[in-house]
N, C-alpha and C. Protein backbone atom coordinates (compact mmCIF):
# COMPACT_ATOMS: atom_id res chain seq x y z
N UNK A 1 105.81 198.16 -121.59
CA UNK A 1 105.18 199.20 -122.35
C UNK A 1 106.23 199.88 -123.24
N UNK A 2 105.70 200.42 -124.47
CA UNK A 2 106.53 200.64 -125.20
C UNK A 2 106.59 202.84 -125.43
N UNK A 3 108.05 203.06 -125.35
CA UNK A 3 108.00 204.41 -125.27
C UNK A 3 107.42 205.11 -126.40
N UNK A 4 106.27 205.81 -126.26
CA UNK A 4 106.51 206.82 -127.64
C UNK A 4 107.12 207.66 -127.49
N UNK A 5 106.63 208.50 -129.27
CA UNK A 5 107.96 208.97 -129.70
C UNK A 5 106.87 210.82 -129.51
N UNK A 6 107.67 211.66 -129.65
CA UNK A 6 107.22 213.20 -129.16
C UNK A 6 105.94 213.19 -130.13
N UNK A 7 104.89 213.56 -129.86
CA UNK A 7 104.19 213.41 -130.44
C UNK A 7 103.37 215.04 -130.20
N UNK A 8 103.23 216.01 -131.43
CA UNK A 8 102.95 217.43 -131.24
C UNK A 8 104.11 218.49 -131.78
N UNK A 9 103.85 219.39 -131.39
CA UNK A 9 104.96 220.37 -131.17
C UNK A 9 105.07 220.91 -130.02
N UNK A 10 106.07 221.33 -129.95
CA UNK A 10 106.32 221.91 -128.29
C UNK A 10 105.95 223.78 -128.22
N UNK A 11 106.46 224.40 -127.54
CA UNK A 11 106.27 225.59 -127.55
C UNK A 11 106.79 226.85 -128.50
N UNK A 12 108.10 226.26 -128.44
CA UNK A 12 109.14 226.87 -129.62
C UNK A 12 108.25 226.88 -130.90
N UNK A 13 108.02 225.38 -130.95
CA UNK A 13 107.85 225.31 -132.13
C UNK A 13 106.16 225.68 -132.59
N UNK A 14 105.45 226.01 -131.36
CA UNK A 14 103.99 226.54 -132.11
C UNK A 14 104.21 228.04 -132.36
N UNK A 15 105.12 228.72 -131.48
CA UNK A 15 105.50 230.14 -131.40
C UNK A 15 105.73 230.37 -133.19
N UNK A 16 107.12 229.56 -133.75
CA UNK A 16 107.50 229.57 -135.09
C UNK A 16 105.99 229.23 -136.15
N UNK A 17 105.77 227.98 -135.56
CA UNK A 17 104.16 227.67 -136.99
C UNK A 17 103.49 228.96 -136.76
N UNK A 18 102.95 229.56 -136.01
CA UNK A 18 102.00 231.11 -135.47
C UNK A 18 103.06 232.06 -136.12
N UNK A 19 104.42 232.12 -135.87
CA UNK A 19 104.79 233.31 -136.95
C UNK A 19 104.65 233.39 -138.52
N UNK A 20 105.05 232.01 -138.66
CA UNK A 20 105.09 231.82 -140.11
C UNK A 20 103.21 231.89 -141.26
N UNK A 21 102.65 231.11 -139.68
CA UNK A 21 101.33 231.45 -140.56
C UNK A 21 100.72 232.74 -140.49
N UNK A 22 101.04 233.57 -139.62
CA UNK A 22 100.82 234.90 -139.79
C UNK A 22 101.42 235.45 -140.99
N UNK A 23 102.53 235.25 -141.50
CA UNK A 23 103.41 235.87 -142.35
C UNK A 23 102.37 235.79 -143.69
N UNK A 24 102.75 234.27 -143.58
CA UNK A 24 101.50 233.89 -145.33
C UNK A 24 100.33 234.42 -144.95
N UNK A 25 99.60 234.55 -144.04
CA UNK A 25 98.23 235.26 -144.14
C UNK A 25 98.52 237.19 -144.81
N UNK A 26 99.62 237.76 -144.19
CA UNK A 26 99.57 238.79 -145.06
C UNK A 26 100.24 239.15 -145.73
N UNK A 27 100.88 238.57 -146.31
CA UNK A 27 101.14 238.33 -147.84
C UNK A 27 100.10 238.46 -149.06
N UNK A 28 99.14 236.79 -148.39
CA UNK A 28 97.95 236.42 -148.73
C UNK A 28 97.56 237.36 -149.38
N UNK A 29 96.77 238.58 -148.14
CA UNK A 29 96.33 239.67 -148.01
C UNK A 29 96.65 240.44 -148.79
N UNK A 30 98.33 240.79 -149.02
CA UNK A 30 98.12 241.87 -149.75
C UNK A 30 98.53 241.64 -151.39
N UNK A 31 98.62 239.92 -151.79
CA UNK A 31 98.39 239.97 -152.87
C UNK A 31 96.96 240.52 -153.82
N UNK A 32 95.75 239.70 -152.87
CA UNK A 32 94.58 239.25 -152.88
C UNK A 32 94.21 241.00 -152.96
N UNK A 33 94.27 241.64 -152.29
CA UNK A 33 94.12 243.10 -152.39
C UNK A 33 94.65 244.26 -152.91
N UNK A 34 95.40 243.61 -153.83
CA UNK A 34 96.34 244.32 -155.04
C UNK A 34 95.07 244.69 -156.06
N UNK A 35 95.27 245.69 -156.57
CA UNK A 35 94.49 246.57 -157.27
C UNK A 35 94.50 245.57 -158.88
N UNK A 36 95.59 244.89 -159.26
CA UNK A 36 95.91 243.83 -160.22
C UNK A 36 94.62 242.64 -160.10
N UNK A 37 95.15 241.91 -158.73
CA UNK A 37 93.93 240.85 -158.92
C UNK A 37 91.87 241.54 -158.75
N UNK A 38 92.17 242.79 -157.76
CA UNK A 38 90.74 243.14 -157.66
C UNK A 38 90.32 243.53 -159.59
N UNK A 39 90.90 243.85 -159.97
CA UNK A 39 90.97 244.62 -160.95
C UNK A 39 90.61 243.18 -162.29
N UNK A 40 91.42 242.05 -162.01
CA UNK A 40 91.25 241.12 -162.85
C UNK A 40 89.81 240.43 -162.86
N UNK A 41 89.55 240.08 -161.17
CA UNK A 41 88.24 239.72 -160.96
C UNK A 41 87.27 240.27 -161.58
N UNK A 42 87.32 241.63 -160.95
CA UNK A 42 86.06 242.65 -161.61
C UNK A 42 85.86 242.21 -163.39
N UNK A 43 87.05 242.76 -163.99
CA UNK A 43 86.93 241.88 -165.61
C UNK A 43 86.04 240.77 -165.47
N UNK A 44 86.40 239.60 -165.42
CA UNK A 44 86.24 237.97 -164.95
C UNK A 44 84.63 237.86 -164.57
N UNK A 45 84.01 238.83 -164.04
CA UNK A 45 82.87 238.84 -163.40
C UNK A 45 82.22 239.67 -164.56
N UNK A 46 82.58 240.85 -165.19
CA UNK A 46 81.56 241.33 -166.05
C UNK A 46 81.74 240.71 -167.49
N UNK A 47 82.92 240.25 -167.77
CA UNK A 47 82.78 238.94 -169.09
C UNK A 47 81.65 238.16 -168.82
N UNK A 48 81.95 237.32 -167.61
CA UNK A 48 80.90 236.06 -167.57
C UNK A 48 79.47 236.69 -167.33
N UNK A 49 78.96 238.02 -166.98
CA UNK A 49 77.56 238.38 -166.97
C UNK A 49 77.11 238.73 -168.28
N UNK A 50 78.24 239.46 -168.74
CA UNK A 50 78.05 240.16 -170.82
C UNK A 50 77.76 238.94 -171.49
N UNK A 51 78.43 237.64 -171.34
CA UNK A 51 77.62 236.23 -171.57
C UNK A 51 76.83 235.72 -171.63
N UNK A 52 76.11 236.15 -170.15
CA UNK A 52 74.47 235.37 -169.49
C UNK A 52 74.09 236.61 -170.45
N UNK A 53 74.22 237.54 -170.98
CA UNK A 53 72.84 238.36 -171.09
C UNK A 53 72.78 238.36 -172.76
């Protein structure tokens, strides 16, 4: 039989992926909730309705 090879991550290393994806989630967050992008959307949304009408 033939050995495999580590297959996963171990503990260390889910501890680190769980910090890091926490990190980018609020980041994410507080780009996404910057008064800049809410602010751009809102534009973006009443252009494209001043359009339809």
């Amino acid at each position: 039989m033939r050995a495999s090879g580590e297959a996963g991550m171990n503990t260390a290393e889910y501890a680190v992926g769980t910090v890091a994806a926490c990190a980018f989630a609020a980041v994410l967050y507080r780009v996404v909730t910057g008064g800049s992008i809410v602010t751009g959307l809102t534009d973006l949304v009443e252009r494209a309705l001043a359009t339809l009408s």
